[in-house]
N, C-alpha and C. Protein backbone atom coordinates (compact mmCIF):
# COMPACT_ATOMS: atom_id res chain seq x y z
N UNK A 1 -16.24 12.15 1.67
CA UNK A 1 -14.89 11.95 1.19
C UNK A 1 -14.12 11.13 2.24
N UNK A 2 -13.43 9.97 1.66
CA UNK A 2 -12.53 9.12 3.05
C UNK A 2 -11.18 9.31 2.38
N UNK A 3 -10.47 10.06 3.27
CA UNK A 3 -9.21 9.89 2.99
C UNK A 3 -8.12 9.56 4.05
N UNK A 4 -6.86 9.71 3.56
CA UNK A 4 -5.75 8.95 4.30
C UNK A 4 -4.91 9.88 4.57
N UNK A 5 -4.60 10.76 5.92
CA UNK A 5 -4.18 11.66 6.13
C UNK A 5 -2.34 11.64 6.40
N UNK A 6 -1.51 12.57 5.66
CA UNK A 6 -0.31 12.05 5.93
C UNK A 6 0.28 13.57 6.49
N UNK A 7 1.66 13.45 6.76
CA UNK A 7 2.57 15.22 7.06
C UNK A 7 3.67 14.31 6.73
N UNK A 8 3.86 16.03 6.28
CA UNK A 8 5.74 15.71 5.62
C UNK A 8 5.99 17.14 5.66
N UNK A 9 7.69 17.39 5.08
CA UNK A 9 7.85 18.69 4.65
C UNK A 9 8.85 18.68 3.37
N UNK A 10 9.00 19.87 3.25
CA UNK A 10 10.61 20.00 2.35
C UNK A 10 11.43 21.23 2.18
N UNK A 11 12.06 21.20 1.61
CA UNK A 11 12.71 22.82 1.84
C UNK A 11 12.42 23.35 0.48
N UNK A 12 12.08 24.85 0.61
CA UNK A 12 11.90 25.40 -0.97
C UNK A 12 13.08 25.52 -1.26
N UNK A 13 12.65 26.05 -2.73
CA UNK A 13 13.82 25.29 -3.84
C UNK A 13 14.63 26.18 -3.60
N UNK A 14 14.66 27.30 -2.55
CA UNK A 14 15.96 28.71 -2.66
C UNK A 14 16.80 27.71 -1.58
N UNK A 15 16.54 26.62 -0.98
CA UNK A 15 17.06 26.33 0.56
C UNK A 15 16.60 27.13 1.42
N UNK A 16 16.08 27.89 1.83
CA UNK A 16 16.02 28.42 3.15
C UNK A 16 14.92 27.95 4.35
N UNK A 17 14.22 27.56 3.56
CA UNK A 17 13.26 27.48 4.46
C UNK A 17 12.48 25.93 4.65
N UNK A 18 12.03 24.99 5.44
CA UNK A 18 11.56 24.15 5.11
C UNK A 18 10.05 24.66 5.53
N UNK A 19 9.33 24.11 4.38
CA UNK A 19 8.07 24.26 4.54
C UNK A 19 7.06 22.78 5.25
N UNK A 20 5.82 23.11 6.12
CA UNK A 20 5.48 21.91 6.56
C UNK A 20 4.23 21.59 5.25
N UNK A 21 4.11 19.85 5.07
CA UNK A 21 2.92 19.33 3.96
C UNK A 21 1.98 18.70 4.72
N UNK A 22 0.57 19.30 4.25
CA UNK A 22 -0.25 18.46 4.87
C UNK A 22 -1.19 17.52 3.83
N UNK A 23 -0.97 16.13 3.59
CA UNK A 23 -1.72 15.71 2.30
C UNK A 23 -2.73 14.79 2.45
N UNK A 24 -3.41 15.23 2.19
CA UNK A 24 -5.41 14.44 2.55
C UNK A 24 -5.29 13.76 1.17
N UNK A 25 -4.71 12.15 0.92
CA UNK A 25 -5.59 11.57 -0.63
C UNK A 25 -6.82 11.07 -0.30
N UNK A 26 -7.29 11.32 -1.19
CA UNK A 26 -9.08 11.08 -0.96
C UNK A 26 -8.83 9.95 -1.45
N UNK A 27 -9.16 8.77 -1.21
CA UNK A 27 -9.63 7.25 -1.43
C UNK A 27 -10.41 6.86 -2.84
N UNK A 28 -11.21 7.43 -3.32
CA UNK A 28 -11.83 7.03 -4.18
C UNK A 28 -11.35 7.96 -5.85
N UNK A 29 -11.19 9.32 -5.22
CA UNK A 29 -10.60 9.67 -6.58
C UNK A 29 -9.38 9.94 -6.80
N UNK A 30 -8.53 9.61 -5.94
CA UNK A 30 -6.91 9.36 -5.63
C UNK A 30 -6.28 10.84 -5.90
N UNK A 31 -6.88 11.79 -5.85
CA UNK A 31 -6.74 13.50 -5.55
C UNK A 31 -5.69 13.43 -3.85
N UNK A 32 -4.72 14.29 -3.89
CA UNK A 32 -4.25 14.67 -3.06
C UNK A 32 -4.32 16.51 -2.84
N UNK A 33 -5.20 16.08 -1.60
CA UNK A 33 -5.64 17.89 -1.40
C UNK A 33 -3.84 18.04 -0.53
N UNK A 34 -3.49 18.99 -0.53
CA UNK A 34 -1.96 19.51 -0.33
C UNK A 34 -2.13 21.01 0.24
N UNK A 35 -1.81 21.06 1.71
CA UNK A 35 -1.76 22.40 2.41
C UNK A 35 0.15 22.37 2.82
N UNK A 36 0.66 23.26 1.98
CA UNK A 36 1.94 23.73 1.91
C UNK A 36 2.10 24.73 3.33
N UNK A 37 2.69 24.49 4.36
CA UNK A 37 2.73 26.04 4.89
C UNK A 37 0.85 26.12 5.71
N UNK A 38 0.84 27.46 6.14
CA UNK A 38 -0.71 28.13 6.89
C UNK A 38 -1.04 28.45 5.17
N UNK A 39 -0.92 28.89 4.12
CA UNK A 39 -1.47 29.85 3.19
C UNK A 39 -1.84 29.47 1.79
N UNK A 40 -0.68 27.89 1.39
CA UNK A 40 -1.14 27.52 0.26
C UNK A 40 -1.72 26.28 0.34
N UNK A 41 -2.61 25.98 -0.80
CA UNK A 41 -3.98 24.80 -0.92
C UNK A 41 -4.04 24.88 -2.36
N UNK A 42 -3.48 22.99 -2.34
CA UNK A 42 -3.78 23.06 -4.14
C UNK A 42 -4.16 21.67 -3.95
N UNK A 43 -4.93 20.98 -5.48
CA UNK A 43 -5.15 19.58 -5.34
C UNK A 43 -4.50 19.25 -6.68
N UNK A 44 -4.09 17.90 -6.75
CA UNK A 44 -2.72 17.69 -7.51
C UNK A 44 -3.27 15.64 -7.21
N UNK A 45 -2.30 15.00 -7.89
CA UNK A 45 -2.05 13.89 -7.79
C UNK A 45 -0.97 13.29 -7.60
N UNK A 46 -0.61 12.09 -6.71
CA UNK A 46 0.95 11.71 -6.13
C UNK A 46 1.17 10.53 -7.24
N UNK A 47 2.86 10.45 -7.47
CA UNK A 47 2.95 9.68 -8.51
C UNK A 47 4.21 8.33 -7.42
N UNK A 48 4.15 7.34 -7.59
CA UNK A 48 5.28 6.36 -6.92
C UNK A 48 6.46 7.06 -7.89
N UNK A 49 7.99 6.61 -6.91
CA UNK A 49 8.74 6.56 -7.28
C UNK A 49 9.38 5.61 -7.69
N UNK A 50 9.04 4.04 -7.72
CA UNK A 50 9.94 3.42 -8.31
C UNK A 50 9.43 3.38 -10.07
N UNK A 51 10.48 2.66 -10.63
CA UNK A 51 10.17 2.63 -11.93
C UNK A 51 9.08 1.59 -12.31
N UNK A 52 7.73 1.43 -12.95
CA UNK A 52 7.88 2.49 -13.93
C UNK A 52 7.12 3.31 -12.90
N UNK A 53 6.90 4.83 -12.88
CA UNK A 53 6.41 5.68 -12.37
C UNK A 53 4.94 5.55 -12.95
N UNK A 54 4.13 5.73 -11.89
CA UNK A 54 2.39 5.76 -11.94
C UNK A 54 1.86 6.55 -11.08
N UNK A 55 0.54 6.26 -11.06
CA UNK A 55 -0.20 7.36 -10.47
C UNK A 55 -0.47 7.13 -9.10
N UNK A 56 -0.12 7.25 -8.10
CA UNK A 56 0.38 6.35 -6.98
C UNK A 56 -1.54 6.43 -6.20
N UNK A 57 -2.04 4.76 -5.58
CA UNK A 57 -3.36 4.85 -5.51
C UNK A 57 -3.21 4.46 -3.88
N UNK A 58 -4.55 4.14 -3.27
CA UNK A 58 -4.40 3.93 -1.87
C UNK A 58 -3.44 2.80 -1.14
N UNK A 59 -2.82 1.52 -2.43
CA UNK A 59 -2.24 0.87 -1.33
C UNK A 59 -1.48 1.33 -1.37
N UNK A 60 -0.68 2.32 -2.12
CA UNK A 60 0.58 2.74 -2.14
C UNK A 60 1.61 3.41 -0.66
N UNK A 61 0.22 3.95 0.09
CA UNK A 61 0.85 5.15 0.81
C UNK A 61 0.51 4.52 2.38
N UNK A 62 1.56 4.94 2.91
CA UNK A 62 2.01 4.28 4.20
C UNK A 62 3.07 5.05 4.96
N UNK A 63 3.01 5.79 6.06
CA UNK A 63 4.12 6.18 7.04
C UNK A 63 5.61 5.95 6.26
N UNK A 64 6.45 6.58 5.41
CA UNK A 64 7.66 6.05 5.56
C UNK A 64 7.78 6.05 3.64
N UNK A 65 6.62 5.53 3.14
CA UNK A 65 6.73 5.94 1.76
C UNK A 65 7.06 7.03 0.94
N UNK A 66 7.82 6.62 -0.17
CA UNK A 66 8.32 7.67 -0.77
C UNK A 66 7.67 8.42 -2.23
N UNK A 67 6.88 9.61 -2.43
CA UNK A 67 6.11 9.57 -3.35
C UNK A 67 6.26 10.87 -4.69
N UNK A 68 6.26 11.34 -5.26
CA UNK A 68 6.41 12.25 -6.12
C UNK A 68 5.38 13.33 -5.91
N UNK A 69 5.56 14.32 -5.31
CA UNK A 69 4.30 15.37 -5.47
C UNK A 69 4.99 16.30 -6.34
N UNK A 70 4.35 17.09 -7.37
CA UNK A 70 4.89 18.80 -7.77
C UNK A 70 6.25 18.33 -8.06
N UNK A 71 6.49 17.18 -8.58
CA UNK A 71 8.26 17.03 -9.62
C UNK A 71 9.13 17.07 -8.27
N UNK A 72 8.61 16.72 -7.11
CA UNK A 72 9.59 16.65 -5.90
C UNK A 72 9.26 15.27 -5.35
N UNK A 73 9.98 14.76 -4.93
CA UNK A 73 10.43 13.36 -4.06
C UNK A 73 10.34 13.77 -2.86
N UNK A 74 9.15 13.24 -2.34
CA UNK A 74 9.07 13.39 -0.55
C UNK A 74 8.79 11.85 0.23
N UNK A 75 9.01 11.98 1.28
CA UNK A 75 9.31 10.91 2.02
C UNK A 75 7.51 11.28 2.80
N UNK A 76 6.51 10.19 2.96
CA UNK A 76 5.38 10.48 3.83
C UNK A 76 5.71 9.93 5.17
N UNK A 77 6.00 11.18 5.90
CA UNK A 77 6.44 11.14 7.47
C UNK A 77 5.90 10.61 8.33
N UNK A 78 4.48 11.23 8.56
CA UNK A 78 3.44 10.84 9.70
C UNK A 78 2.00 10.54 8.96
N UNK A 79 1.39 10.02 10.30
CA UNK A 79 -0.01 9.88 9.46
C UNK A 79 -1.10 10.11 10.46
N UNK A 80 -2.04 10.70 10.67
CA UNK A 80 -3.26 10.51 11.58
C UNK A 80 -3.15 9.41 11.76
N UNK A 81 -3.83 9.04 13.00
CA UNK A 81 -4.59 7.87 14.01
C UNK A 81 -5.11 7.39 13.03
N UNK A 82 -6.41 7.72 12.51
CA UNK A 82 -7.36 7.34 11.50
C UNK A 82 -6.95 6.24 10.13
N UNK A 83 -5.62 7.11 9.99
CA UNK A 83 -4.88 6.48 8.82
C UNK A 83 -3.89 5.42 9.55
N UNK A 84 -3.42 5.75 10.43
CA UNK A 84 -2.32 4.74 11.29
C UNK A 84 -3.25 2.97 11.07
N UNK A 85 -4.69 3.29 11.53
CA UNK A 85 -5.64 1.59 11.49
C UNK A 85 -5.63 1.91 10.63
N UNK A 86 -6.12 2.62 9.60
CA UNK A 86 -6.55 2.08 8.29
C UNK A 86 -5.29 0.88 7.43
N UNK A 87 -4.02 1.51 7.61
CA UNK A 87 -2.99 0.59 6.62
C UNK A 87 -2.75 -0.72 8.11
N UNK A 88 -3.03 -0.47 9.08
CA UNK A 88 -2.87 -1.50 10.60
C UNK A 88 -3.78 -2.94 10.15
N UNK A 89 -4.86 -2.11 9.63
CA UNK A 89 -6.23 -2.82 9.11
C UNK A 89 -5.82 -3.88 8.36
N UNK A 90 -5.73 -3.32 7.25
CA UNK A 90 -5.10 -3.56 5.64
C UNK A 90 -4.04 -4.62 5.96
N UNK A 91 -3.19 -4.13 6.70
CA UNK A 91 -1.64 -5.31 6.68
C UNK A 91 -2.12 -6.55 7.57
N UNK A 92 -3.23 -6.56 8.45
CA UNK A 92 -3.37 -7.22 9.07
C UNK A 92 -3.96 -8.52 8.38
N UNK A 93 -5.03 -8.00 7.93
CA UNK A 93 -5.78 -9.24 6.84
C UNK A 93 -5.13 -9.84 6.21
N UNK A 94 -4.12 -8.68 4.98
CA UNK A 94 -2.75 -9.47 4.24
C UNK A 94 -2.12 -10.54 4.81
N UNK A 95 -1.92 -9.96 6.12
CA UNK A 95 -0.75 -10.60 6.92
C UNK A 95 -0.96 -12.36 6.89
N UNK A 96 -2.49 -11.90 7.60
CA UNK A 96 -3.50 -13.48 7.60
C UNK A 96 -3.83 -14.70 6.53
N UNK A 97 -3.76 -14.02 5.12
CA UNK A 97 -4.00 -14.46 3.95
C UNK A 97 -2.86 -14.88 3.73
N UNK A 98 -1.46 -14.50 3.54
CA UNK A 98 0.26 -14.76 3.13
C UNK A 98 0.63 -15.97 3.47
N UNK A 99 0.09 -15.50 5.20
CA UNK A 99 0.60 -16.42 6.20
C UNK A 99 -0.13 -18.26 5.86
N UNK A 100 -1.18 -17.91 5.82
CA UNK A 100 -2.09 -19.36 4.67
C UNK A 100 -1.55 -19.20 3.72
N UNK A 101 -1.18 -18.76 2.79
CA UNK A 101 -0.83 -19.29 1.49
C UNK A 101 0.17 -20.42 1.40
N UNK A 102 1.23 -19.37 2.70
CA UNK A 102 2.49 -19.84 2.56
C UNK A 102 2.67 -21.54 3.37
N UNK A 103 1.38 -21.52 4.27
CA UNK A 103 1.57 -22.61 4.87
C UNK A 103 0.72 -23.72 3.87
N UNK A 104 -0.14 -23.64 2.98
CA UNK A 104 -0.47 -24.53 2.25
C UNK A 104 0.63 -24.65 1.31
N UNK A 105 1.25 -23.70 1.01
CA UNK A 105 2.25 -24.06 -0.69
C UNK A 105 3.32 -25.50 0.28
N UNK A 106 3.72 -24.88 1.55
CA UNK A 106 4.71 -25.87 2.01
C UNK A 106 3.96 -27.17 2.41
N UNK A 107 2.45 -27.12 2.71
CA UNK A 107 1.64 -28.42 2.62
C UNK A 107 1.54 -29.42 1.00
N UNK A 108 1.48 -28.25 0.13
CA UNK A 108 1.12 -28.83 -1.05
C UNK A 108 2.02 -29.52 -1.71
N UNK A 109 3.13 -28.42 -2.14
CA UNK A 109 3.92 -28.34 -2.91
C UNK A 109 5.53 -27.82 -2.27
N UNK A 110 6.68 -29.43 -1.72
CA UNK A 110 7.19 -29.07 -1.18
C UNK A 110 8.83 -28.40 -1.94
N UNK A 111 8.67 -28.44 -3.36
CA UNK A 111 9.40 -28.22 -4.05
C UNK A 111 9.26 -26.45 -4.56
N UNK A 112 7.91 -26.25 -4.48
CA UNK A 112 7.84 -24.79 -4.75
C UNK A 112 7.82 -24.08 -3.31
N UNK A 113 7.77 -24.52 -2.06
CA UNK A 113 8.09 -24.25 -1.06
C UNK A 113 9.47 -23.84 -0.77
N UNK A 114 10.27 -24.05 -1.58
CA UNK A 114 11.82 -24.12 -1.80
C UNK A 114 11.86 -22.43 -2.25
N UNK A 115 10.65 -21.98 -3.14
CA UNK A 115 10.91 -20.77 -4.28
C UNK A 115 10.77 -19.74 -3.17
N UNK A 116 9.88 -20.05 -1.83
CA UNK A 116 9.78 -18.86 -1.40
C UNK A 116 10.84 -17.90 -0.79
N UNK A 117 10.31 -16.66 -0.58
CA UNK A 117 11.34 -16.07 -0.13
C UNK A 117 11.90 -15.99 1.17
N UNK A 118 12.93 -15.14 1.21
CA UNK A 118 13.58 -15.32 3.03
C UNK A 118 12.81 -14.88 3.39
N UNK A 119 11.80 -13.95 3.35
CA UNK A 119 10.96 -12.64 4.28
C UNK A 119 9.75 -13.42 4.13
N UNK A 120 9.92 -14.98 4.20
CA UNK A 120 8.61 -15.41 4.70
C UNK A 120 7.82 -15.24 5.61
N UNK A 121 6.61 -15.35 5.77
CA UNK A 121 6.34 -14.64 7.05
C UNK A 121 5.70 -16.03 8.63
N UNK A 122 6.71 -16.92 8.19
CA UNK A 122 6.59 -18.04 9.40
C UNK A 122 8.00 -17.68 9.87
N UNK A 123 7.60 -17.87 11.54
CA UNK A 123 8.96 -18.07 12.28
C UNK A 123 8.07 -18.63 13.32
N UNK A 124 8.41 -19.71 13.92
CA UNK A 124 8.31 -20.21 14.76
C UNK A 124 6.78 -20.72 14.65
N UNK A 125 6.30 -20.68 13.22
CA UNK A 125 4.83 -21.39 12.74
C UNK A 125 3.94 -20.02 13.09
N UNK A 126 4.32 -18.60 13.11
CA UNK A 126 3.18 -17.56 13.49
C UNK A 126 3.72 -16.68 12.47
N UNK A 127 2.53 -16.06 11.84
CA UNK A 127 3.43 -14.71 11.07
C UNK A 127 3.90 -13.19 11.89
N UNK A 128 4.98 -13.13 11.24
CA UNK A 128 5.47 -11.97 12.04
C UNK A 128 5.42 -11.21 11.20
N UNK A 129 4.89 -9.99 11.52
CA UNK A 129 4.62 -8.44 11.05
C UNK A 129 5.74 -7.85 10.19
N UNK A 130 6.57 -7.98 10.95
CA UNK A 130 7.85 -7.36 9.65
C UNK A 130 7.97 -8.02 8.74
N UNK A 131 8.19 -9.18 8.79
CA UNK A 131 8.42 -9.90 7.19
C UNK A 131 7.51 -9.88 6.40
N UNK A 132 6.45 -10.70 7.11
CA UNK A 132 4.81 -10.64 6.02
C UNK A 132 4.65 -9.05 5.19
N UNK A 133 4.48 -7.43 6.07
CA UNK A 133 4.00 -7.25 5.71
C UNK A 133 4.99 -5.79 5.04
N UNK A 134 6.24 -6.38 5.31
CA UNK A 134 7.39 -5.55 4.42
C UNK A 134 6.90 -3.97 5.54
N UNK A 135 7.18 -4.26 6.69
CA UNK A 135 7.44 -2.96 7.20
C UNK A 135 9.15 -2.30 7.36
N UNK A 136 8.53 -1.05 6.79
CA UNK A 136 10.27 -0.54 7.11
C UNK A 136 9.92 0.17 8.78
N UNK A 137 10.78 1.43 8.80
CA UNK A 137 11.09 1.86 10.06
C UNK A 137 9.42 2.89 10.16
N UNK A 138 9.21 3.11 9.78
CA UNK A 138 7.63 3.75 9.87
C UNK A 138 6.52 2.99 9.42
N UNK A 139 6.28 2.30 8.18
CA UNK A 139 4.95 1.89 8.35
C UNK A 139 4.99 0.14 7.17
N UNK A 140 3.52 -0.33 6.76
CA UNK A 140 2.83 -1.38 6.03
C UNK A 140 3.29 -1.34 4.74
N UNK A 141 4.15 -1.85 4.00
CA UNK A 141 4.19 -1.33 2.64
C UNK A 141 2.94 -2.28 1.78
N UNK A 142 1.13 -2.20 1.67
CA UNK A 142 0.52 -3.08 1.70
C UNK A 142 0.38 -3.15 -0.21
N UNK A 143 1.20 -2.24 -0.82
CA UNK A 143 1.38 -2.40 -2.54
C UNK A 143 2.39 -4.06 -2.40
N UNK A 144 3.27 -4.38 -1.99
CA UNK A 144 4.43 -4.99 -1.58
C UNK A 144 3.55 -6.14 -0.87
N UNK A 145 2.55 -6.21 -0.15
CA UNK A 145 1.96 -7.36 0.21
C UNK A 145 0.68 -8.22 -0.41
N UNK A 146 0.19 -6.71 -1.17
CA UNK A 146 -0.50 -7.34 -2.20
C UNK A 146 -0.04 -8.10 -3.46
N UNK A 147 1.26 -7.65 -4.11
CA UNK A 147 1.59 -8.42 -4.70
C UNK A 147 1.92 -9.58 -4.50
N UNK A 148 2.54 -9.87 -3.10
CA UNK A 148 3.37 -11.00 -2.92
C UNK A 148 2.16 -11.88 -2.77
N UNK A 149 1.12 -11.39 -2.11
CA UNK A 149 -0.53 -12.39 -2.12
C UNK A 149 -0.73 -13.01 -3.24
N UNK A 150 -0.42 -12.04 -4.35
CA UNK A 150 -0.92 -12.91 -5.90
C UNK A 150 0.04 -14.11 -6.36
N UNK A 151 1.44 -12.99 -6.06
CA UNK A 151 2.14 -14.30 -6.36
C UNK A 151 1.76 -15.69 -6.04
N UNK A 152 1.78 -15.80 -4.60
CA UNK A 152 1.86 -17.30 -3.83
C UNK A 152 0.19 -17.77 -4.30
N UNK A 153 -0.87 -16.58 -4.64
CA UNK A 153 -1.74 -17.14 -5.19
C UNK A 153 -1.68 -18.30 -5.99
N UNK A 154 -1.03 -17.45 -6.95
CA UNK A 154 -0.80 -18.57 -8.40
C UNK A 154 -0.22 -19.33 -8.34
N UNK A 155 0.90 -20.12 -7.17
CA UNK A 155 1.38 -20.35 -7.21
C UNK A 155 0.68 -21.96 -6.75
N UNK A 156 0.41 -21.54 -5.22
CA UNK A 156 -0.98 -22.49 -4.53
C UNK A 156 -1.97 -22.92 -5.80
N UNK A 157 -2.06 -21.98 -6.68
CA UNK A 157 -3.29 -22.39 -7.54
C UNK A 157 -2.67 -23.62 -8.39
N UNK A 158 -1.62 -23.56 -8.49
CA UNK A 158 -0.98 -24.74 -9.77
C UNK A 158 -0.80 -26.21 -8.94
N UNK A 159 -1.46 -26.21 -7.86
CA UNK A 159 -1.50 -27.57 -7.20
C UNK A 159 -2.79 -27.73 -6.42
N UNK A 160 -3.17 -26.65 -6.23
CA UNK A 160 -4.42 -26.81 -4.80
C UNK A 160 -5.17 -25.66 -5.22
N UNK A 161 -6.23 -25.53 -7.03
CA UNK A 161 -6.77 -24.44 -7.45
C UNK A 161 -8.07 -24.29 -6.20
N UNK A 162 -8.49 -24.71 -5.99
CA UNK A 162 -9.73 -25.13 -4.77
C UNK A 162 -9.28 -24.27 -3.40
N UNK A 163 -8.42 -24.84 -3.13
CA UNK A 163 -7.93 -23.91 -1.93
C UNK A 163 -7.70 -22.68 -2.20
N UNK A 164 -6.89 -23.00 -3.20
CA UNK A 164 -6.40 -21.67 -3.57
C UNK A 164 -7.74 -20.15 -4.25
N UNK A 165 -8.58 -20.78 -4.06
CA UNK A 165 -10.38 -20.02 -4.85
C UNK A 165 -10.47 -19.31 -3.38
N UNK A 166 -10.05 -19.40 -2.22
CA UNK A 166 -10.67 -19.34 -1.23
C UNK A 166 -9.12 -18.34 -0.23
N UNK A 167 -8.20 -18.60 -0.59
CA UNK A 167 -7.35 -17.47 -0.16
C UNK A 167 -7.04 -16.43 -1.11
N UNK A 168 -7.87 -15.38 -1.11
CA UNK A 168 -7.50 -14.08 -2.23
C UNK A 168 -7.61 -12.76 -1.67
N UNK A 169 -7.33 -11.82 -2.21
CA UNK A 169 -7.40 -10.46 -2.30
C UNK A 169 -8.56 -10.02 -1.45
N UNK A 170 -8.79 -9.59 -0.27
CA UNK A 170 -10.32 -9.43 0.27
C UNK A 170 -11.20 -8.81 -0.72
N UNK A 171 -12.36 -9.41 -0.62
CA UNK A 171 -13.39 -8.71 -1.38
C UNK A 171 -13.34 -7.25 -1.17
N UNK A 172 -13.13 -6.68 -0.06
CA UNK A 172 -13.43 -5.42 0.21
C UNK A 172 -12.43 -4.73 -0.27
N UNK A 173 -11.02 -4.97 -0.79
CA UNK A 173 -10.05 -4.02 -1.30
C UNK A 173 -10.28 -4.24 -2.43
N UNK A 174 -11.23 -4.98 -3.39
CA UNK A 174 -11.22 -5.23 -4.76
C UNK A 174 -12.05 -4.28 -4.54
N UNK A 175 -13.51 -3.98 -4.06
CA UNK A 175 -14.26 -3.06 -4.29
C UNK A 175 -14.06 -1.66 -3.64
N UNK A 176 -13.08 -1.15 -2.99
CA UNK A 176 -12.81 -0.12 -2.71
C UNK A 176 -11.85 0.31 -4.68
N UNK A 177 -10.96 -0.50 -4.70
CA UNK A 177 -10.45 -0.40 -6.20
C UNK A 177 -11.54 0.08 -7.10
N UNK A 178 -12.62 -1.04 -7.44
CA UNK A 178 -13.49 -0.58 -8.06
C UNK A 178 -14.21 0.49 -8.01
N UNK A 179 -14.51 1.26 -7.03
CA UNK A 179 -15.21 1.99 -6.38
C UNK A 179 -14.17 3.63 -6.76
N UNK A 180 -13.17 3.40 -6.63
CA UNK A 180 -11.86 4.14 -7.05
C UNK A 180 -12.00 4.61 -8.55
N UNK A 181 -11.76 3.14 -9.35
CA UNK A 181 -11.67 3.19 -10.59
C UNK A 181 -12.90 4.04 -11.72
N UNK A 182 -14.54 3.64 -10.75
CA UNK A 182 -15.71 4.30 -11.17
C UNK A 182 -15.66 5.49 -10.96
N UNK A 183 -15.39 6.14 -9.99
CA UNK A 183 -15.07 7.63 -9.61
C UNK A 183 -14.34 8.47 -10.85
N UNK A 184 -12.95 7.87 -10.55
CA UNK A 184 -11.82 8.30 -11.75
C UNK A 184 -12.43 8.62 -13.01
N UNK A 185 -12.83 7.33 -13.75
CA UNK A 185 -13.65 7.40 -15.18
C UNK A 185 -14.80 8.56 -14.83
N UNK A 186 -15.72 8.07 -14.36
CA UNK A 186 -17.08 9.54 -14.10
C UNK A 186 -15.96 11.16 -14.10
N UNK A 187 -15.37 10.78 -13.45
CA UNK A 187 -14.94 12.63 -13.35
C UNK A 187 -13.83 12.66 -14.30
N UNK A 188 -13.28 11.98 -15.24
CA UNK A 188 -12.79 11.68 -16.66
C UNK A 188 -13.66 12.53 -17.85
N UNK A 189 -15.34 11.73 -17.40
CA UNK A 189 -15.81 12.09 -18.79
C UNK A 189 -16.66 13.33 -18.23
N UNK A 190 -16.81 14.24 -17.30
CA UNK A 190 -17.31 15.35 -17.14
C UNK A 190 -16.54 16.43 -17.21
């Protein structure tokens, strides 16, 4: 089982007390094992909070993210070491890929170079970590960098499809997805 270790807490619903969360999502079948407190252990699934609400999967979760467990809104506080590289990992590659996109679209195409956004991630011709990879005050938001990858994908692709074949999504987060998605279905139909 590889999972992505986070802590948080919240207060039960009387107020009195805040309880500490300990939440292990397992990577492949997007299960969040959940130790409430020393005494309770349940496994459950985390949902995102923005709209529309889904079933929230590994890029989602990051130091600082905000996620739905048990009809409650919690903020994911901390994270193991383990998990700290893993999204370190993740934003890093992104970071690398953006940072090319963005410098071919302004090679290619200097009119759609215009579309990008302020939180580009060139300053001074290097990418910088906060912008590229949408960090807030704790961690990678790498849902938020993957998209913005596709975007400028398609975007590169409508002038420079060739180049653009060759800056994508790492192979290895497509098949961790996949790898995700096969799990899910198998323990679907059993």
């Amino acid at each position: 089982m590889v999972c992505l270790e986070f802590h948080s807490h919240w207060v039960t619903s009387k107020g009195e007390n805040k309880e500490t969360l300990r939440i292990l999502f397992d990577v492949l079948t997007a299960e969040a094992h959940v130790s409430i407190g020393a005494d309770k252990h349940l496994t459950t699934v985390l949902y995102t909070t923005t709209p529309p609400a889904r079933l929230a999967g590994v890029w989602d979760l990051f130091p600082g993210a905000e996620v739905r467990l048990l009809g409650r809104k919690i903020q994911l506080r901390q994270c193991s070491s383990a998990t700290s590289r893993w999204v370190d990992y993740w934003g890093k590659k992104l970071t690398e890929i953006i940072f090319k996109l963005e410098q071919a679209i302004k090679e290619s195409d200097p009119i759609a170079a215009k579309s990008l956004d302020e939180g580009s991630s060139t300053r001074g011709g290097s990418p910088t970590a906060s912008s590229t990879s949408r960090k807030n005050c704790h961690g990678t938001n790498l849902w938020h960098m993957l998209t913005r990858l596709h975007r400028l994908h398609l975007l590169l692709a409508r002038t420079e499809p060739q180049l653009a074949s060759t800056l994508r999504v790492p192979p290895e987060m497509i098949e961790i997805e996949n790898l995700a998605k096969a799990m899910q279905e198998e323990d679907g139909e059993g």
